[in-house]
N, C-alpha and C. Protein backbone atom coordinates (compact mmCIF):
# COMPACT_ATOMS: atom_id res chain seq x y z
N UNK A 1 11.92 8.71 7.07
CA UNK A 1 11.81 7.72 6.01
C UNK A 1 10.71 8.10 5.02
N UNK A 2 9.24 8.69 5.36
CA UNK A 2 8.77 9.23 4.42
C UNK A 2 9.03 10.17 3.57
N UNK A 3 9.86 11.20 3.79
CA UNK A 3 10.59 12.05 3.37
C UNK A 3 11.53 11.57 1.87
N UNK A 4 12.00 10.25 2.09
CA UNK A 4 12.54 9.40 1.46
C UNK A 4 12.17 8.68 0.52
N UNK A 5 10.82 8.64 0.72
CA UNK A 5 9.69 7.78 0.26
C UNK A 5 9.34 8.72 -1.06
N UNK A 6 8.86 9.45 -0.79
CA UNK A 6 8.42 10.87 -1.52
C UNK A 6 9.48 11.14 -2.26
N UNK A 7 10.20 11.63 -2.13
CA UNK A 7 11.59 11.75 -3.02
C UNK A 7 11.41 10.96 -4.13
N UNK A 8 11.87 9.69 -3.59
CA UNK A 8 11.92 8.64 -4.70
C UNK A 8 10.69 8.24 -5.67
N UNK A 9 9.44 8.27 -4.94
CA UNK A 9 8.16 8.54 -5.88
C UNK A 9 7.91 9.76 -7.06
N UNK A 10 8.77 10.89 -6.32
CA UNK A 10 8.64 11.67 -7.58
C UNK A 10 9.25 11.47 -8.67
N UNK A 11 10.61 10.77 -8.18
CA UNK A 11 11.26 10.10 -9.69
C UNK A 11 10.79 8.90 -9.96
N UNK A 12 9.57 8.14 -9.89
CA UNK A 12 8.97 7.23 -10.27
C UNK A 12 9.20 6.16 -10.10
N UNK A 13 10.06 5.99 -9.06
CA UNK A 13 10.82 4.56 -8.63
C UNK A 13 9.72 4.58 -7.59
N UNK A 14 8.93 3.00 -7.55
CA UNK A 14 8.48 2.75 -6.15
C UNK A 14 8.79 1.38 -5.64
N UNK A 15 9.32 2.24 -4.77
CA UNK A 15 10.17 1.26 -3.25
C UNK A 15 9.05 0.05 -2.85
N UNK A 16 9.75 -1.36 -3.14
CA UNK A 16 9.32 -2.95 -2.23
C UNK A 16 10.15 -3.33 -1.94
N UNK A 17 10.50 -3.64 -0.87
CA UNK A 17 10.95 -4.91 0.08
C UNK A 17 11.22 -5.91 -0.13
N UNK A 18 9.97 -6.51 -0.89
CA UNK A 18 9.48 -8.16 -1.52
C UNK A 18 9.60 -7.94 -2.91
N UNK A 19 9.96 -6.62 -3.65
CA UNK A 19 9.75 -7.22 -5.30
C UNK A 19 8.57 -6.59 -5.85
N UNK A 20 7.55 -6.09 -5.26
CA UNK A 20 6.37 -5.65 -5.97
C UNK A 20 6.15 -4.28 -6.69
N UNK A 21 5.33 -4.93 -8.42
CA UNK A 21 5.17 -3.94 -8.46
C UNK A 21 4.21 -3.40 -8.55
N UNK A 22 4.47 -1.36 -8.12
CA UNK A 22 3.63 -0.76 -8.18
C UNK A 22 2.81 0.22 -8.69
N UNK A 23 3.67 0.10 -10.12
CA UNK A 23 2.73 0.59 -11.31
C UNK A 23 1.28 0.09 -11.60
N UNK A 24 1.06 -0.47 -11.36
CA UNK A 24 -0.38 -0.98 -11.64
C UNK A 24 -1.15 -0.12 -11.01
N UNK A 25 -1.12 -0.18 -9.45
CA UNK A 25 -1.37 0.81 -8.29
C UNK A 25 -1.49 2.02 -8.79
N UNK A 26 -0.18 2.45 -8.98
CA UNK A 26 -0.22 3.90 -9.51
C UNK A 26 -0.85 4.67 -10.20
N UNK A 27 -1.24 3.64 -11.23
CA UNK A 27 -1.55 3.74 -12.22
C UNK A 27 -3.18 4.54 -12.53
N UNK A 28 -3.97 3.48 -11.32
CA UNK A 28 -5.10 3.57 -11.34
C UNK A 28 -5.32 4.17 -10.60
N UNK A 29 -4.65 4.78 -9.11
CA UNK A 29 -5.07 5.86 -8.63
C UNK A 29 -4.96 7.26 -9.38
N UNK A 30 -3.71 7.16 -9.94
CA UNK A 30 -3.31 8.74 -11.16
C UNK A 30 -4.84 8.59 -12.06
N UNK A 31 -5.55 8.06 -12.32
CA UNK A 31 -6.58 7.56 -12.91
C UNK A 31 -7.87 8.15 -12.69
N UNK A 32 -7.91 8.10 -11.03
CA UNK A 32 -9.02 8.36 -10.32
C UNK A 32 -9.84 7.27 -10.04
N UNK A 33 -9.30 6.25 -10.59
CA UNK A 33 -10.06 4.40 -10.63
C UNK A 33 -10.00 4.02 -9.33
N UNK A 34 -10.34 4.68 -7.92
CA UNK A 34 -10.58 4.51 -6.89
C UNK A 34 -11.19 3.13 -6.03
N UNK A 35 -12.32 2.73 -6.92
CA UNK A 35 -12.58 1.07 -6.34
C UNK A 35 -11.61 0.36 -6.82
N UNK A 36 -11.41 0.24 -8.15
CA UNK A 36 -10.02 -0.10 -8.88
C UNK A 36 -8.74 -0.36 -8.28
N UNK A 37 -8.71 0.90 -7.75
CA UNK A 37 -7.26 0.86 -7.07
C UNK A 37 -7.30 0.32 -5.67
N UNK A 38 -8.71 0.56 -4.88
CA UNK A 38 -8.98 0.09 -3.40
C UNK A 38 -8.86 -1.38 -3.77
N UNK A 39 -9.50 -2.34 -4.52
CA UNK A 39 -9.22 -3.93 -4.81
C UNK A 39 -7.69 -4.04 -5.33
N UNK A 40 -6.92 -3.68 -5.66
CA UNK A 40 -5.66 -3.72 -5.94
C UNK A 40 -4.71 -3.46 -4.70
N UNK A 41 -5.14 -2.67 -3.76
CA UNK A 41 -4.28 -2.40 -2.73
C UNK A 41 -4.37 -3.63 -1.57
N UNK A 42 -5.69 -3.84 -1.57
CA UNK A 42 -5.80 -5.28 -0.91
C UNK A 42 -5.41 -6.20 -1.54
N UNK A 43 -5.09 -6.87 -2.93
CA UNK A 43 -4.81 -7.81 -3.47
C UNK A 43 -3.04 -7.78 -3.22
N UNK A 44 -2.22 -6.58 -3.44
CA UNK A 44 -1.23 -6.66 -3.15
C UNK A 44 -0.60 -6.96 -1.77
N UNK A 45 -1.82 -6.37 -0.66
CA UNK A 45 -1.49 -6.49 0.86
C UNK A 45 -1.50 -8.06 1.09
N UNK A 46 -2.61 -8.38 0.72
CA UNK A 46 -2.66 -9.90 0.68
C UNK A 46 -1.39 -10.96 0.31
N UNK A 47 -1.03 -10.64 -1.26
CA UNK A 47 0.28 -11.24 -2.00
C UNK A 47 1.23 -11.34 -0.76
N UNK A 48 1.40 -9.81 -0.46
CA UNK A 48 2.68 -9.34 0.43
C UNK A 48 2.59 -10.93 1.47
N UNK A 49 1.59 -10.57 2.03
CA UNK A 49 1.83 -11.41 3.29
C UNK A 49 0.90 -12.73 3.61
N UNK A 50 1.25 -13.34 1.78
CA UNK A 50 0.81 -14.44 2.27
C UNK A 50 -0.49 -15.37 2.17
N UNK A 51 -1.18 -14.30 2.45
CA UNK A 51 -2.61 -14.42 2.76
C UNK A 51 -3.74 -14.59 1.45
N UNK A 52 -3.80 -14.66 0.79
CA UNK A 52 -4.87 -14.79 -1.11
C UNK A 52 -5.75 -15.43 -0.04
N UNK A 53 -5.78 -16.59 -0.34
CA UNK A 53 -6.55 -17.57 0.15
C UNK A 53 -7.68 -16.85 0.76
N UNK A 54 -7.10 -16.82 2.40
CA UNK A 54 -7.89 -16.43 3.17
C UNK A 54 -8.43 -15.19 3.28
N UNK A 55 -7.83 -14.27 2.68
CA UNK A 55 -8.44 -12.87 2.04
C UNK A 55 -8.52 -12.19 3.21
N UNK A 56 -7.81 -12.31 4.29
CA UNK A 56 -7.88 -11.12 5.50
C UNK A 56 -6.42 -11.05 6.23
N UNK A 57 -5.85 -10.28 6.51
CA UNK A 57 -4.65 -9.94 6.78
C UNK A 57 -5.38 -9.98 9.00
N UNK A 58 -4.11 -11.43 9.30
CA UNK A 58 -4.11 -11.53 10.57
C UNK A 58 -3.13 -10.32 11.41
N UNK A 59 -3.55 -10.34 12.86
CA UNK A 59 -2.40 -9.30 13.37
C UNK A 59 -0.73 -9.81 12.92
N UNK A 60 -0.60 -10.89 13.22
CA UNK A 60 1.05 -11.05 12.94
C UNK A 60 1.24 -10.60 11.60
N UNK A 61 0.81 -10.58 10.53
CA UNK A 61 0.60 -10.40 9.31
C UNK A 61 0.90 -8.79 9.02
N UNK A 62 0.14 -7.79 10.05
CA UNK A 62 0.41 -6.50 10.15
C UNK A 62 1.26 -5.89 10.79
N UNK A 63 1.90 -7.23 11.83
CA UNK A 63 3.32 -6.75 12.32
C UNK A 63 4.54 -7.08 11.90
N UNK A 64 4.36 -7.60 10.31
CA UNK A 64 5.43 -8.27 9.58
C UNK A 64 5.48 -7.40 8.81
N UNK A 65 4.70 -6.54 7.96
CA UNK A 65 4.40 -6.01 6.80
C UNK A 65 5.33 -5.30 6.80
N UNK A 66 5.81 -4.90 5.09
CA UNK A 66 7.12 -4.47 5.45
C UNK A 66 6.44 -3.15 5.17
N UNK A 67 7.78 -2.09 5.66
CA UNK A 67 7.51 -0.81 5.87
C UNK A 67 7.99 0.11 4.50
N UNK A 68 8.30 -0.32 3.68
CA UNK A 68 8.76 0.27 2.61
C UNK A 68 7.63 -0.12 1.44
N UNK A 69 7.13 -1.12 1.69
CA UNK A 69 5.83 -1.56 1.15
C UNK A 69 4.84 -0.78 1.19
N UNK A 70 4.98 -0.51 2.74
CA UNK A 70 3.54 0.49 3.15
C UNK A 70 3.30 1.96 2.87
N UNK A 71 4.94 2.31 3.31
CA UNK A 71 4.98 3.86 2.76
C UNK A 71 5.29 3.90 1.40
N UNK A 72 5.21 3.27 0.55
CA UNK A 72 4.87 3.46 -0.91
C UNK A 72 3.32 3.12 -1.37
N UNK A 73 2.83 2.72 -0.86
CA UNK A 73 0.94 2.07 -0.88
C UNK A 73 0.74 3.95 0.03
N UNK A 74 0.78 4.05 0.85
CA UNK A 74 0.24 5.22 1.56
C UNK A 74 0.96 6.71 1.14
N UNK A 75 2.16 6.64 0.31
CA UNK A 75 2.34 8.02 -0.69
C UNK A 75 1.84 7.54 -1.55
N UNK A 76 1.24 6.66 -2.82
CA UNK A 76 0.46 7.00 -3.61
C UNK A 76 -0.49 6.98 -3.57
N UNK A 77 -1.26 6.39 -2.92
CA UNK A 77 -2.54 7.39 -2.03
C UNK A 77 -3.16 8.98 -2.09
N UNK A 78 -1.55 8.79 -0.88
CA UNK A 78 -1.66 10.43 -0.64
C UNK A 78 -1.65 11.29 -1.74
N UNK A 79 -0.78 11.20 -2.73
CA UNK A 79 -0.50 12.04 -3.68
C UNK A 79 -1.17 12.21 -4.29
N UNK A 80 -1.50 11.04 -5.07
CA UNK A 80 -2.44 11.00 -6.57
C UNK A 80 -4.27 11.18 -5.97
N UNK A 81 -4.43 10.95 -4.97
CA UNK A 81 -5.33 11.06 -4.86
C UNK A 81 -6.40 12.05 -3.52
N UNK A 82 -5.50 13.43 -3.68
CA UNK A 82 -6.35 13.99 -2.56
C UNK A 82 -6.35 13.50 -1.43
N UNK A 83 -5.65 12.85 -0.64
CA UNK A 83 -5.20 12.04 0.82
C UNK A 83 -6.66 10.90 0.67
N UNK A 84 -7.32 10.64 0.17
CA UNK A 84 -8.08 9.38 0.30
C UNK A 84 -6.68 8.32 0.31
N UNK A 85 -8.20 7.19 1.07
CA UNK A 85 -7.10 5.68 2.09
C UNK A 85 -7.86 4.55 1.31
N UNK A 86 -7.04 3.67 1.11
CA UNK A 86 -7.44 2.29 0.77
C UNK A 86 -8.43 2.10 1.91
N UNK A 87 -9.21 1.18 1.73
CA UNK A 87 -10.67 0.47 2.56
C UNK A 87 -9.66 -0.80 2.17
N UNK A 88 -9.97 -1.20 1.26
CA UNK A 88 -9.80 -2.85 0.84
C UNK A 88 -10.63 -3.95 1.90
N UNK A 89 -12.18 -3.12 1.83
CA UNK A 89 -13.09 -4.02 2.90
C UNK A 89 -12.65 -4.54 4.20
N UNK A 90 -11.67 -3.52 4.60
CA UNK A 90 -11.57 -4.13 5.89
C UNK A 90 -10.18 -4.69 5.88
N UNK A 91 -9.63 -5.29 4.97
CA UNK A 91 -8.22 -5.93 5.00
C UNK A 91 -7.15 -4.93 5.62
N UNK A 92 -7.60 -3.54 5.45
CA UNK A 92 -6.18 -2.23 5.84
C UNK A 92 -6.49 -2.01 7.20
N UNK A 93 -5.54 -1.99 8.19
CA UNK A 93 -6.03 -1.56 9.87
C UNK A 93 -4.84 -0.71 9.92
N UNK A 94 -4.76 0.68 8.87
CA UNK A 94 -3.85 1.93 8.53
C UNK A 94 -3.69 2.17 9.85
N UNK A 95 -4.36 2.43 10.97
CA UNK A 95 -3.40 3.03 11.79
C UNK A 95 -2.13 2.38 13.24
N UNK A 96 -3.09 1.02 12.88
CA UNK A 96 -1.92 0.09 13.36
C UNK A 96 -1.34 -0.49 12.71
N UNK A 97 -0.76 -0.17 10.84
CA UNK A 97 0.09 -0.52 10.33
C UNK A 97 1.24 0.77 10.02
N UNK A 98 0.65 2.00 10.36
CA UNK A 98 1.26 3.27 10.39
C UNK A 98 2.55 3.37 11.97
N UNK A 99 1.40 2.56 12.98
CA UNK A 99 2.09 2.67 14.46
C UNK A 99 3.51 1.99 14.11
N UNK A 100 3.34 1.17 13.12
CA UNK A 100 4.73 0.38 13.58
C UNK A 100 5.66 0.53 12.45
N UNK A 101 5.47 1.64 11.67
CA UNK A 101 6.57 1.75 10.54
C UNK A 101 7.09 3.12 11.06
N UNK A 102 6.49 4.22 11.95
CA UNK A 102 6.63 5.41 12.48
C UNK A 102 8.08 5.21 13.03
């Protein structure tokens, strides 16, 4: 599925689940706007699932998340930016949101 993911990012389509978009994202990592883009990746994780308010993504929350969501947040990442990872203070728990889209 990443394989898939990538594909379609190079033709500039990026894949949501829910509707989101991720030009903005893109935008500012192609940028190098790195805090920029780290508060944006949490603001969208948040949207995704729910959560603004309370500003922290619960476990059920990371076992809902959709996976087409994620591997488009984690190829533009990867790409545009030298494999650096969203922080988003703590809101991203990447490798138990990686375990369950694998």
């Amino acid at each position: 599925m990443y394989e898939e993911t990538a594909r379609v990012l190079e033709d500039d389509e990026l894949l949501s689940d829910v509707g989101v978009d991720y030009t903005p994202l893109r935008d500012l990592i192609s940028s190098g706007q790195w805090k920029k883009a780290d508060e944006e990746t949490g603001a969208i994780m948040l949207k995704i699932s729910g959560r603004v308010t309370a500003g922290w993504l619960r476990e059920e929350d990371i076992e809902t998340f959709p996976c087409a969501d994620l591997q488009t947040i984690d190829s533009l990442w990867s790409k545009s930016s030298g494999d650096r990872r969203a922080s988003s203070n703590g809101t991203i728990n990447w490798v138990k949101l990686e375990s369950l889209c694998a």
